[in-house]
PDB file of N, CA and C in Angstrom:
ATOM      1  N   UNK A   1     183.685 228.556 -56.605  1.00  0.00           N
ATOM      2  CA  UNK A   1     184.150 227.399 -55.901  1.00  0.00           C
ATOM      3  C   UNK A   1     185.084 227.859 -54.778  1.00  0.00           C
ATOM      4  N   UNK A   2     184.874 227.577 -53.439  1.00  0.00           N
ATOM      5  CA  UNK A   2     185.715 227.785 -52.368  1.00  0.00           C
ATOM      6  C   UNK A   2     186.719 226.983 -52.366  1.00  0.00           C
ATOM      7  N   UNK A   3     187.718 227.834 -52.334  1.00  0.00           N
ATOM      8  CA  UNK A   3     189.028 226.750 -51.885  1.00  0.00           C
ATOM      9  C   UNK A   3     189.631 226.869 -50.608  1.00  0.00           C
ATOM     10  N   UNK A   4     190.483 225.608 -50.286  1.00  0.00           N
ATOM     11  CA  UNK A   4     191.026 225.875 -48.897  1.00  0.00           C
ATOM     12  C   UNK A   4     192.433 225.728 -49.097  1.00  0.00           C
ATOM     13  N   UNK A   5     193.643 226.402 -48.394  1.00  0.00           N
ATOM     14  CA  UNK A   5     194.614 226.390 -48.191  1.00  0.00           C
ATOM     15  C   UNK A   5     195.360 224.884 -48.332  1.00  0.00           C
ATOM     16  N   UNK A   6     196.297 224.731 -48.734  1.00  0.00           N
ATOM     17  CA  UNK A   6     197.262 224.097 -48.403  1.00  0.00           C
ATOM     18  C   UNK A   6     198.082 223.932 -47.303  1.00  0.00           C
ATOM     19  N   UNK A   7     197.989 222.573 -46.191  1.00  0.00           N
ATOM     20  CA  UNK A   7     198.394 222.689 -45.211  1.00  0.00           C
ATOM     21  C   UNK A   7     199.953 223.339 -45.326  1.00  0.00           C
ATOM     22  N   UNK A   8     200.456 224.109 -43.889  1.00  0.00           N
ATOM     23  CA  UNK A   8     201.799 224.390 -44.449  1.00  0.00           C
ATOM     24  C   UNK A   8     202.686 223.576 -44.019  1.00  0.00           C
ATOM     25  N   UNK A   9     203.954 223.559 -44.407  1.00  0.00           N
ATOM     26  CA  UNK A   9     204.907 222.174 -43.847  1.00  0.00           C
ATOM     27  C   UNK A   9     205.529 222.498 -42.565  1.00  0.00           C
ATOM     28  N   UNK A  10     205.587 221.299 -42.158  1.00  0.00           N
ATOM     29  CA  UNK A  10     205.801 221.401 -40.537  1.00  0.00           C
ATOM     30  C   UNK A  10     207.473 221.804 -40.409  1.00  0.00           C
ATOM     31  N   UNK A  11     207.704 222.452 -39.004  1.00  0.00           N
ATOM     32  CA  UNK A  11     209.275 222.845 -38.718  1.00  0.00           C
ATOM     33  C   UNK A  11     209.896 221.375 -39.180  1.00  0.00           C
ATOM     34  N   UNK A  12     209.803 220.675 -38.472  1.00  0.00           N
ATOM     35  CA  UNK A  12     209.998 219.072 -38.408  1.00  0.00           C
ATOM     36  C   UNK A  12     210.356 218.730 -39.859  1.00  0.00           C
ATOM     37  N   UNK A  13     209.157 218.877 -40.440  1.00  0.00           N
ATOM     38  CA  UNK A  13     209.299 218.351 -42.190  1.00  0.00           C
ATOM     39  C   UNK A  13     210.547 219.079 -42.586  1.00  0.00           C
ATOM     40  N   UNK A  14     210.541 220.577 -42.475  1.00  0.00           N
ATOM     41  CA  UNK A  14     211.377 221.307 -43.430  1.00  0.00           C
ATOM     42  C   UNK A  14     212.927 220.507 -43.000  1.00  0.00           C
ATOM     43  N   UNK A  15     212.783 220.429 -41.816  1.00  0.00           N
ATOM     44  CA  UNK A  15     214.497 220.097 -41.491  1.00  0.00           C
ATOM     45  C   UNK A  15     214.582 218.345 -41.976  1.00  0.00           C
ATOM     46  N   UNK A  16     213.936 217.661 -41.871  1.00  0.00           N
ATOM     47  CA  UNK A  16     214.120 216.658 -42.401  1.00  0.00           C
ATOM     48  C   UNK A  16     213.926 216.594 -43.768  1.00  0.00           C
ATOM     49  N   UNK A  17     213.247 216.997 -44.780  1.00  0.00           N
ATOM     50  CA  UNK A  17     213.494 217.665 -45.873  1.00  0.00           C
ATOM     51  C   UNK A  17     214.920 218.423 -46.204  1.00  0.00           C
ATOM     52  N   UNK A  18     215.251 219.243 -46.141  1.00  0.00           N
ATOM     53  CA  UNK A  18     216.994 219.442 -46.014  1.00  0.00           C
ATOM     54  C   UNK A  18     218.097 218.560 -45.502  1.00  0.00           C
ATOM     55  N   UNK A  19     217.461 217.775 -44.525  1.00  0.00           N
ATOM     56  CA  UNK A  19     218.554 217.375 -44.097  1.00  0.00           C
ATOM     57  C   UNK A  19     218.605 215.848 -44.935  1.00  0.00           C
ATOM     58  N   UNK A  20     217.276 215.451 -45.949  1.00  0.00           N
ATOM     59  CA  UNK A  20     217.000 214.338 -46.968  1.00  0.00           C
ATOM     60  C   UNK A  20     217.885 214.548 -48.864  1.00  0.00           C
ATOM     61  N   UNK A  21     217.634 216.147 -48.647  1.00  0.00           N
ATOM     62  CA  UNK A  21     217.523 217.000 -50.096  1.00  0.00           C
ATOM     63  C   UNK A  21     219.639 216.710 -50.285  1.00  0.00           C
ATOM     64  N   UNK A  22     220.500 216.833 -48.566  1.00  0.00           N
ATOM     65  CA  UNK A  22     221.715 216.970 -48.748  1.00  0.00           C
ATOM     66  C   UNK A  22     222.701 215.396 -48.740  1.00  0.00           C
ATOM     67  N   UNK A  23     222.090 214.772 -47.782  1.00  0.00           N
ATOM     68  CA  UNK A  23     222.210 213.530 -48.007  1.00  0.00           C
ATOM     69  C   UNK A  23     222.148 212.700 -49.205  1.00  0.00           C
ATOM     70  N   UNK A  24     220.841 213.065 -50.211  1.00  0.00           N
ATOM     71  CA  UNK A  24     220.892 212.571 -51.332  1.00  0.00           C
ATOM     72  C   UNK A  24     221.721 213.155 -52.186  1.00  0.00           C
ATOM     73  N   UNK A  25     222.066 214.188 -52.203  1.00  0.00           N
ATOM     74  CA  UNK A  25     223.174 214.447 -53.233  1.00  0.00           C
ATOM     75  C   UNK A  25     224.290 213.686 -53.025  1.00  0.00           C
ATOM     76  N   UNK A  26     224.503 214.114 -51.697  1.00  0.00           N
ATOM     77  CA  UNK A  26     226.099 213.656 -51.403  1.00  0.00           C
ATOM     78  C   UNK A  26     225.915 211.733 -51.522  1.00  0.00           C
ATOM     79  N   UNK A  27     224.887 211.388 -51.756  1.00  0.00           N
ATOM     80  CA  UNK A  27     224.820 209.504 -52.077  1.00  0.00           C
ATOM     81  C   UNK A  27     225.086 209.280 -52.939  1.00  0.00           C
ATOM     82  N   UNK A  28     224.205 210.040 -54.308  1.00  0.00           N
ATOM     83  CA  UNK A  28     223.973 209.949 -55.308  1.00  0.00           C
ATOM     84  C   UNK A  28     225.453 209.902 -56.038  1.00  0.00           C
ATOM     85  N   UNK A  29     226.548 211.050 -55.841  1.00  0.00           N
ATOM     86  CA  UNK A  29     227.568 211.514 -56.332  1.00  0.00           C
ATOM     87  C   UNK A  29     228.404 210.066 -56.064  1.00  0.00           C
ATOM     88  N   UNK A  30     228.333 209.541 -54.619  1.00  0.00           N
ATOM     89  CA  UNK A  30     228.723 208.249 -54.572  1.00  0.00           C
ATOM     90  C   UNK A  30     228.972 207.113 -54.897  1.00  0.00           C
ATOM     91  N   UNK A  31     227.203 206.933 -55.154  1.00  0.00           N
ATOM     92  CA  UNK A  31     226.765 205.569 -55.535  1.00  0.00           C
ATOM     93  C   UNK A  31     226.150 206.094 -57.071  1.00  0.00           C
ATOM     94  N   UNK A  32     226.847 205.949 -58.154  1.00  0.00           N
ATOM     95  CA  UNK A  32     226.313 206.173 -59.528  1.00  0.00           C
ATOM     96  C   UNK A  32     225.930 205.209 -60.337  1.00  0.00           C
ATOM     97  N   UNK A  33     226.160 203.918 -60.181  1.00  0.00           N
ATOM     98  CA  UNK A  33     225.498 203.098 -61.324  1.00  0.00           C
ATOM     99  C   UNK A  33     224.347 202.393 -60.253  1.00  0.00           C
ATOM    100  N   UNK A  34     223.182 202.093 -61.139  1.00  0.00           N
ATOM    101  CA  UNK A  34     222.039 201.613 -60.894  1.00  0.00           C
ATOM    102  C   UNK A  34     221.810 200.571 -60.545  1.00  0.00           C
ATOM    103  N   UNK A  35     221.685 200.138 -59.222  1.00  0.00           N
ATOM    104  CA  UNK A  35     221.839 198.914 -58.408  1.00  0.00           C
ATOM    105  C   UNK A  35     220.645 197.838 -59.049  1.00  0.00           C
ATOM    106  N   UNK A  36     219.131 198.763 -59.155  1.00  0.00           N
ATOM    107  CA  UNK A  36     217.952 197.730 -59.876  1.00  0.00           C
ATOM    108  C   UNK A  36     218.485 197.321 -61.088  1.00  0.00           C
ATOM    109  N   UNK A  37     218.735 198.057 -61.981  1.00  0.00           N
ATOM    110  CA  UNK A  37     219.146 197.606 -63.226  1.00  0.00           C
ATOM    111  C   UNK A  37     220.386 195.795 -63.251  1.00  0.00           C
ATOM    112  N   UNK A  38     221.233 196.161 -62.260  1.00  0.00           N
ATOM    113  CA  UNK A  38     222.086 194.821 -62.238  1.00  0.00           C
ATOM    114  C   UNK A  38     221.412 194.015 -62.103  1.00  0.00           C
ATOM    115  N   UNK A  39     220.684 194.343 -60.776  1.00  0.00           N
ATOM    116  CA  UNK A  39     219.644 192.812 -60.218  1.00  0.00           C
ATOM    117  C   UNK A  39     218.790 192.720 -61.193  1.00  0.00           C
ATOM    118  N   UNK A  40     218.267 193.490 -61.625  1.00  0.00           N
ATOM    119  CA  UNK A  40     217.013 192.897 -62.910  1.00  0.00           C
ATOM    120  C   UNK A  40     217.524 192.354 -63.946  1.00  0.00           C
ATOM    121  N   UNK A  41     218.633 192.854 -64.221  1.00  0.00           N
ATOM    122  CA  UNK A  41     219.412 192.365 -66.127  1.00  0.00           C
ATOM    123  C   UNK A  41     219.856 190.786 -65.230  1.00  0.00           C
ATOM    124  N   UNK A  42     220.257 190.596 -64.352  1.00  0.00           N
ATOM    125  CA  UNK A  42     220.777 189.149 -63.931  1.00  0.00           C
ATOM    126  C   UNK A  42     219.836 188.418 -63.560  1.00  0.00           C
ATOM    127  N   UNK A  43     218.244 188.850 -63.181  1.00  0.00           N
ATOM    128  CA  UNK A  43     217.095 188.049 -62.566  1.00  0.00           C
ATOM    129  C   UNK A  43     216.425 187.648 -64.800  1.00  0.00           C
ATOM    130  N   UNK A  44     216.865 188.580 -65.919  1.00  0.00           N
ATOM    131  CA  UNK A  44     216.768 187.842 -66.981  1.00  0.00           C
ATOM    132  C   UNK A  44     215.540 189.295 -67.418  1.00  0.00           C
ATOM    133  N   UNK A  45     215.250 190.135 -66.741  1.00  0.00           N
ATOM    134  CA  UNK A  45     214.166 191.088 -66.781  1.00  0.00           C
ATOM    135  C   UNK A  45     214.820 192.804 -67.312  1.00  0.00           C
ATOM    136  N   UNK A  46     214.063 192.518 -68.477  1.00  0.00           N
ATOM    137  CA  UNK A  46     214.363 193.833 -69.380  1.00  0.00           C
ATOM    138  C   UNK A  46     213.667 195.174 -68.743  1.00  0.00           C
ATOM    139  N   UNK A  47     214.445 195.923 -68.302  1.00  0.00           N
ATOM    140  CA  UNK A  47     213.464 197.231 -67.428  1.00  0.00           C
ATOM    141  C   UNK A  47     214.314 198.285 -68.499  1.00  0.00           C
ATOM    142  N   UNK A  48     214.980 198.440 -69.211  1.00  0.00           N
ATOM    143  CA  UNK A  48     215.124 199.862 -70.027  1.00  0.00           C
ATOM    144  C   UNK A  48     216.693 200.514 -68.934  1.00  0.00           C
ATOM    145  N   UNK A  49     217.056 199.659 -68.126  1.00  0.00           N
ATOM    146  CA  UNK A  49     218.233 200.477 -67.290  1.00  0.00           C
ATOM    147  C   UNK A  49     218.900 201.624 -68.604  1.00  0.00           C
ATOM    148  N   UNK A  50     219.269 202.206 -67.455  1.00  0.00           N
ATOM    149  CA  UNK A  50     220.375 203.598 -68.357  1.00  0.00           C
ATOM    150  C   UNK A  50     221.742 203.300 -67.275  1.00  0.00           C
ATOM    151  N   UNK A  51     221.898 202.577 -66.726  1.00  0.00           N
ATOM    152  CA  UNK A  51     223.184 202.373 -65.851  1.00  0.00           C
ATOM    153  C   UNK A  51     223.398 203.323 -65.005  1.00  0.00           C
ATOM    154  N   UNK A  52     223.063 204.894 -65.133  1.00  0.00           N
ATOM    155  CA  UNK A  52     223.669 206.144 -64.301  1.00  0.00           C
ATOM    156  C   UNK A  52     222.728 206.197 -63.346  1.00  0.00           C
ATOM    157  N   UNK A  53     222.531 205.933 -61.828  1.00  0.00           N
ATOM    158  CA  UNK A  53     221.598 206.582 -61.123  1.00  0.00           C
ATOM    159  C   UNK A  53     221.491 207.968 -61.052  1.00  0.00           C
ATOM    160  N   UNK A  54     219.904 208.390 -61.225  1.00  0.00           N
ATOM    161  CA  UNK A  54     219.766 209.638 -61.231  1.00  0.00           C
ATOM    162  C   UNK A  54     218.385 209.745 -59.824  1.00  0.00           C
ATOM    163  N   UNK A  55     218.147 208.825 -59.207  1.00  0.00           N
ATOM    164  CA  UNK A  55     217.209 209.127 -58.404  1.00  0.00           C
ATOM    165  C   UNK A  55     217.712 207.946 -57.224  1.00  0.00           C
ATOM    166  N   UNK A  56     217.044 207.675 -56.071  1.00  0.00           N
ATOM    167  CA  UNK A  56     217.136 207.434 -54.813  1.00  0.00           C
ATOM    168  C   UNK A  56     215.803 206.402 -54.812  1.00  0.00           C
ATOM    169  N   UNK A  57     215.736 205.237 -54.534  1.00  0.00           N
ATOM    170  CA  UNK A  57     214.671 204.170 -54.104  1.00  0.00           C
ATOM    171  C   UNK A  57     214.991 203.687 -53.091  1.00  0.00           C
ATOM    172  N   UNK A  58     213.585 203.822 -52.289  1.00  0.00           N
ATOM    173  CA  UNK A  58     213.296 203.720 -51.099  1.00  0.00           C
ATOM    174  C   UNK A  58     212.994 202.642 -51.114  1.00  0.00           C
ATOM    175  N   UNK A  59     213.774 201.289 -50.129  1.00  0.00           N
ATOM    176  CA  UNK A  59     213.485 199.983 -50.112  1.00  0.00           C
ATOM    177  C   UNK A  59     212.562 199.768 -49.428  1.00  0.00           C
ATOM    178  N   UNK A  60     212.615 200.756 -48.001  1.00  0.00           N
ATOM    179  CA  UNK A  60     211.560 200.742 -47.305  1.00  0.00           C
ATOM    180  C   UNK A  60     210.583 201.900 -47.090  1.00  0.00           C
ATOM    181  N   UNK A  61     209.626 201.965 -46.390  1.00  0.00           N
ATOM    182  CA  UNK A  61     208.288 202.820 -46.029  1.00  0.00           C
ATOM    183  C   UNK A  61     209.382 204.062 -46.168  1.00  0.00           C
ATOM    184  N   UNK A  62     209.585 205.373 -46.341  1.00  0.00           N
ATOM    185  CA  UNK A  62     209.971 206.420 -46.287  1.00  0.00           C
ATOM    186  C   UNK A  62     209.849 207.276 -45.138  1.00  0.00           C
ATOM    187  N   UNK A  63     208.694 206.959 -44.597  1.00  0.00           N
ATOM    188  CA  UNK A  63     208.555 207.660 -43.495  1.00  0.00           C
ATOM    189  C   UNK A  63     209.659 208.078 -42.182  1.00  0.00           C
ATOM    190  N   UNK A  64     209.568 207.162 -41.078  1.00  0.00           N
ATOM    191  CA  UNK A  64     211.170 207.348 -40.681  1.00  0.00           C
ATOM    192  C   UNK A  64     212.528 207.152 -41.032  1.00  0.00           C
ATOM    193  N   UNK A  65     212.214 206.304 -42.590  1.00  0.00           N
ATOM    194  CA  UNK A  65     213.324 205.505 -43.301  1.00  0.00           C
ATOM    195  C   UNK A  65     213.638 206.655 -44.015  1.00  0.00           C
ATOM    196  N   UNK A  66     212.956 207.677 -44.076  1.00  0.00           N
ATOM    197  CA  UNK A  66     213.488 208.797 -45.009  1.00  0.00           C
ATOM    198  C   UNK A  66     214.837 209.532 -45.268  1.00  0.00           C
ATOM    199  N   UNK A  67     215.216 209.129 -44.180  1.00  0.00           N
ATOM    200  CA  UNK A  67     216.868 209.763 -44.210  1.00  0.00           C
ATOM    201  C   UNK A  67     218.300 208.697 -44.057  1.00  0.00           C
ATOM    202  N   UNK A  68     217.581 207.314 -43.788  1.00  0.00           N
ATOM    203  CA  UNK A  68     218.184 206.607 -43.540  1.00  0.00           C
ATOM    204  C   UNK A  68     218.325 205.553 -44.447  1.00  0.00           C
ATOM    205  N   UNK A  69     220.183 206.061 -44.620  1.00  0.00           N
ATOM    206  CA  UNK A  69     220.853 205.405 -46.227  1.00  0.00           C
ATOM    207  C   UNK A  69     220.972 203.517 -46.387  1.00  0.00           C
ATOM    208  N   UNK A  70     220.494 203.347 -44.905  1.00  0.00           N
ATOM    209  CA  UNK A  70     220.723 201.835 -45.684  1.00  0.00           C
ATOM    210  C   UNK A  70     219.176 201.313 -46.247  1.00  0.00           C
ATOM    211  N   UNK A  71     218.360 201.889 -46.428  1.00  0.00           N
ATOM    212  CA  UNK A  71     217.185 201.516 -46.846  1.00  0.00           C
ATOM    213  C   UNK A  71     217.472 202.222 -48.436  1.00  0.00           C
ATOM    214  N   UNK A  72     218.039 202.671 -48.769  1.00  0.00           N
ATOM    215  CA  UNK A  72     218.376 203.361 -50.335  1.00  0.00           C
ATOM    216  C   UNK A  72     219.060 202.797 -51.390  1.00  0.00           C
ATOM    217  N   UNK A  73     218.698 202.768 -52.640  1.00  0.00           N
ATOM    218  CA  UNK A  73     219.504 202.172 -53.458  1.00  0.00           C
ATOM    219  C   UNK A  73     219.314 203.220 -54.758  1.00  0.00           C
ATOM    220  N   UNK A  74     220.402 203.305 -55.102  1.00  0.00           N
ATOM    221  CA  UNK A  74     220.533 204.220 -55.760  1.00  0.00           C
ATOM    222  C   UNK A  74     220.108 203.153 -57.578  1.00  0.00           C
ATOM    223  N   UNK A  75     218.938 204.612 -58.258  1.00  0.00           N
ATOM    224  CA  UNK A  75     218.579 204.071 -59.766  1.00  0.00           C
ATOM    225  C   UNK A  75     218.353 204.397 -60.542  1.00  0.00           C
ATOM    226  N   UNK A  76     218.511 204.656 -61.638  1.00  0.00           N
ATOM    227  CA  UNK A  76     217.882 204.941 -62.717  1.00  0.00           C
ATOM    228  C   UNK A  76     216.271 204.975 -63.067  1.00  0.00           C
ATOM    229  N   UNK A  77     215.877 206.103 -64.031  1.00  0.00           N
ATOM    230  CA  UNK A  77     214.304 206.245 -63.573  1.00  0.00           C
ATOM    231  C   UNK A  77     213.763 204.776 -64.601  1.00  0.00           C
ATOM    232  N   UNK A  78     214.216 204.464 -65.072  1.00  0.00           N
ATOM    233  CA  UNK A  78     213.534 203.406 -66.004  1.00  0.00           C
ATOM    234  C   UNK A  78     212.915 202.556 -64.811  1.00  0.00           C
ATOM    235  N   UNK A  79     214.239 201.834 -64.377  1.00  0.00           N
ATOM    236  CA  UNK A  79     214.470 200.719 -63.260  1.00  0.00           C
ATOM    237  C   UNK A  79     213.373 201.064 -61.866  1.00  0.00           C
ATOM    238  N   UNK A  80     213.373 202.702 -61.464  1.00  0.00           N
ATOM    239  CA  UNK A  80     212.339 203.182 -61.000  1.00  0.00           C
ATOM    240  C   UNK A  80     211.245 202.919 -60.854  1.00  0.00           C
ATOM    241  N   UNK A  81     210.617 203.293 -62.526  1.00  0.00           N
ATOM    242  CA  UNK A  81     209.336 202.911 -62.946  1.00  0.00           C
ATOM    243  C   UNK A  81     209.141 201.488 -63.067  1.00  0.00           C
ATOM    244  N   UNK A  82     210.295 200.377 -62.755  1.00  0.00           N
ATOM    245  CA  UNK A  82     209.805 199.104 -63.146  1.00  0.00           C
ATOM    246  C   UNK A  82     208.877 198.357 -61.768  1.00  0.00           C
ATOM    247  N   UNK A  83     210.365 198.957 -60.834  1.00  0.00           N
ATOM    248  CA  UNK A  83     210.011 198.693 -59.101  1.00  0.00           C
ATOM    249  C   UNK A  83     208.181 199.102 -58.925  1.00  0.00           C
ATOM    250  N   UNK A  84     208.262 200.468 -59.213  1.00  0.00           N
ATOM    251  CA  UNK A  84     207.138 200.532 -58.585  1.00  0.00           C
ATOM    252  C   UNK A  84     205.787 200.321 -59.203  1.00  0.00           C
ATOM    253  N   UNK A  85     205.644 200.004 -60.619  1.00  0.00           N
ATOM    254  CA  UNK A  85     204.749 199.043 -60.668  1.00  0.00           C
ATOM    255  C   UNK A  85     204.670 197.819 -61.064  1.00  0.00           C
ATOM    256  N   UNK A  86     205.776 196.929 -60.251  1.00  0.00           N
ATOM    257  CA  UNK A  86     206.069 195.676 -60.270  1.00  0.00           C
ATOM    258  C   UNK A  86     206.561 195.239 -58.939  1.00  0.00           C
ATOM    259  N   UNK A  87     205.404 195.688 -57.818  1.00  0.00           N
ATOM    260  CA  UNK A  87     206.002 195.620 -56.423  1.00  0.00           C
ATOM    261  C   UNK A  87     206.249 193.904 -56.166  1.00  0.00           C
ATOM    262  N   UNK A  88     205.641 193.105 -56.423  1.00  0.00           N
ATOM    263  CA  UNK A  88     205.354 191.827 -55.993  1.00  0.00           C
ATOM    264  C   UNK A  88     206.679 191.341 -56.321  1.00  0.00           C
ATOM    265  N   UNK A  89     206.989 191.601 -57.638  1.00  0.00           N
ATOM    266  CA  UNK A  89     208.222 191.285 -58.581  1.00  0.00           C
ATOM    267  C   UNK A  89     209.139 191.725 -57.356  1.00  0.00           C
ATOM    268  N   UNK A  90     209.225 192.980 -57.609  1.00  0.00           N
ATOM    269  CA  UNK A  90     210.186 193.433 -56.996  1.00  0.00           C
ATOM    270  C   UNK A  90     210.697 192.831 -55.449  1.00  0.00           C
ATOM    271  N   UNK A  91     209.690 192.575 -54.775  1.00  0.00           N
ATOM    272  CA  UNK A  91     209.525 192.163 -53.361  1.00  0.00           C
ATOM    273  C   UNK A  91     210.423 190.822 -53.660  1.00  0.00           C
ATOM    274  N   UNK A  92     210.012 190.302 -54.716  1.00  0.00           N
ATOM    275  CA  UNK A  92     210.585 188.504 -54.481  1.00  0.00           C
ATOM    276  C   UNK A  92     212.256 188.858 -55.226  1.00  0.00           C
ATOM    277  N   UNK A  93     212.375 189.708 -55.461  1.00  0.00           N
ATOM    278  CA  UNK A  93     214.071 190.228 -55.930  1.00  0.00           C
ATOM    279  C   UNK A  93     215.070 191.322 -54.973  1.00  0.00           C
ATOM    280  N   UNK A  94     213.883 191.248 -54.009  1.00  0.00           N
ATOM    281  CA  UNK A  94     214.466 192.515 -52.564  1.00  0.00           C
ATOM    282  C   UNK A  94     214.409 193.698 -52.865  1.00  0.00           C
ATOM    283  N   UNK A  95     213.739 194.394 -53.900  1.00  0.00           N
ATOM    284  CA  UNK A  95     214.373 195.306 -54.122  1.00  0.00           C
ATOM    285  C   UNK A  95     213.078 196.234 -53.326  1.00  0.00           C
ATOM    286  N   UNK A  96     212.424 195.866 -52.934  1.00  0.00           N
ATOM    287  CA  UNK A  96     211.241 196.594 -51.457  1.00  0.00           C
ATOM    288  C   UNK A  96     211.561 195.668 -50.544  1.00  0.00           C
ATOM    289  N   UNK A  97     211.476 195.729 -49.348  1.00  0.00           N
ATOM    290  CA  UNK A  97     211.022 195.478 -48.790  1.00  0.00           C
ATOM    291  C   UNK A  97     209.437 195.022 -47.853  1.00  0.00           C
ATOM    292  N   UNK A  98     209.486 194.009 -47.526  1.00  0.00           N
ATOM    293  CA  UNK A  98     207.933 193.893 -46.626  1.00  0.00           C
ATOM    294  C   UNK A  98     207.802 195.000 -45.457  1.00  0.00           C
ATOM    295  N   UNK A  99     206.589 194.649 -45.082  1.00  0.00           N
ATOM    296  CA  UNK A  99     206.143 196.247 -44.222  1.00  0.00           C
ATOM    297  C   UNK A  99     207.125 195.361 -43.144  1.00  0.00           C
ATOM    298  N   UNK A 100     206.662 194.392 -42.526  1.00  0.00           N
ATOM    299  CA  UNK A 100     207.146 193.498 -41.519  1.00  0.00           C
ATOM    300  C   UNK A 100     208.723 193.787 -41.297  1.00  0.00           C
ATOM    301  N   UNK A 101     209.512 193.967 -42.593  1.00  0.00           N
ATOM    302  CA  UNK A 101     210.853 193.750 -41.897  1.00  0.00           C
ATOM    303  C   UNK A 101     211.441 194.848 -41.941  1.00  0.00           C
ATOM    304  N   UNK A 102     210.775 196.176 -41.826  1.00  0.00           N
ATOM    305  CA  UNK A 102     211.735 197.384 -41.460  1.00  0.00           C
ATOM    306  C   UNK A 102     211.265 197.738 -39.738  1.00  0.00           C
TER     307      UNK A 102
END
């Protein structure tokens, strides 16, 4: 079976990649309790929160939003896993955004 390479990552990527990888720490250390988890335990919706954010959700598309902290909410992976396969949900609780409004 022939295989083909893996594209390699662009200059571009790597620095926005580092410059994503340092930002999130320094948020994370910030912002520690789990923003989905509040809004969901008060919308009446059991998602498993652990209260400590340990990951970064992207409200919006990631793409140019990738580095940019007001599209971020800091969460717990439960709350994580609830968002993203409960986009609709999620959409009508803000916690995505529509393509339209970034």
């Amino acid at each position: 079976m022939k295989r083909t390479p893996l594209k390699k990552v662009s200059e571009k990527r790597i620095k926005l990649n580092n410059e994503y990888r340092h930002k999130r720490k320094a948020y994370l250390a910030l912002n520690r309790i789990c923003e989905a988890g509040l809004i969901l335990g008060a919308a009446g919706i059991e998602c498993g929160c652990q209260k400590w954010a340990t990951e970064i959700h992207h409200t919006a598309k990631r793409g140019k939003n990738m580095v940019n902290e007001s599209t971020w909410m800091p969460v717990c992976r439960p709350c994580h896993t609830w968002v993203e396969e409960h986009k609709s949900k999620a959409r009508e609780l803000a916690l995505l955004r529509n393509i339209h409004d970034c």
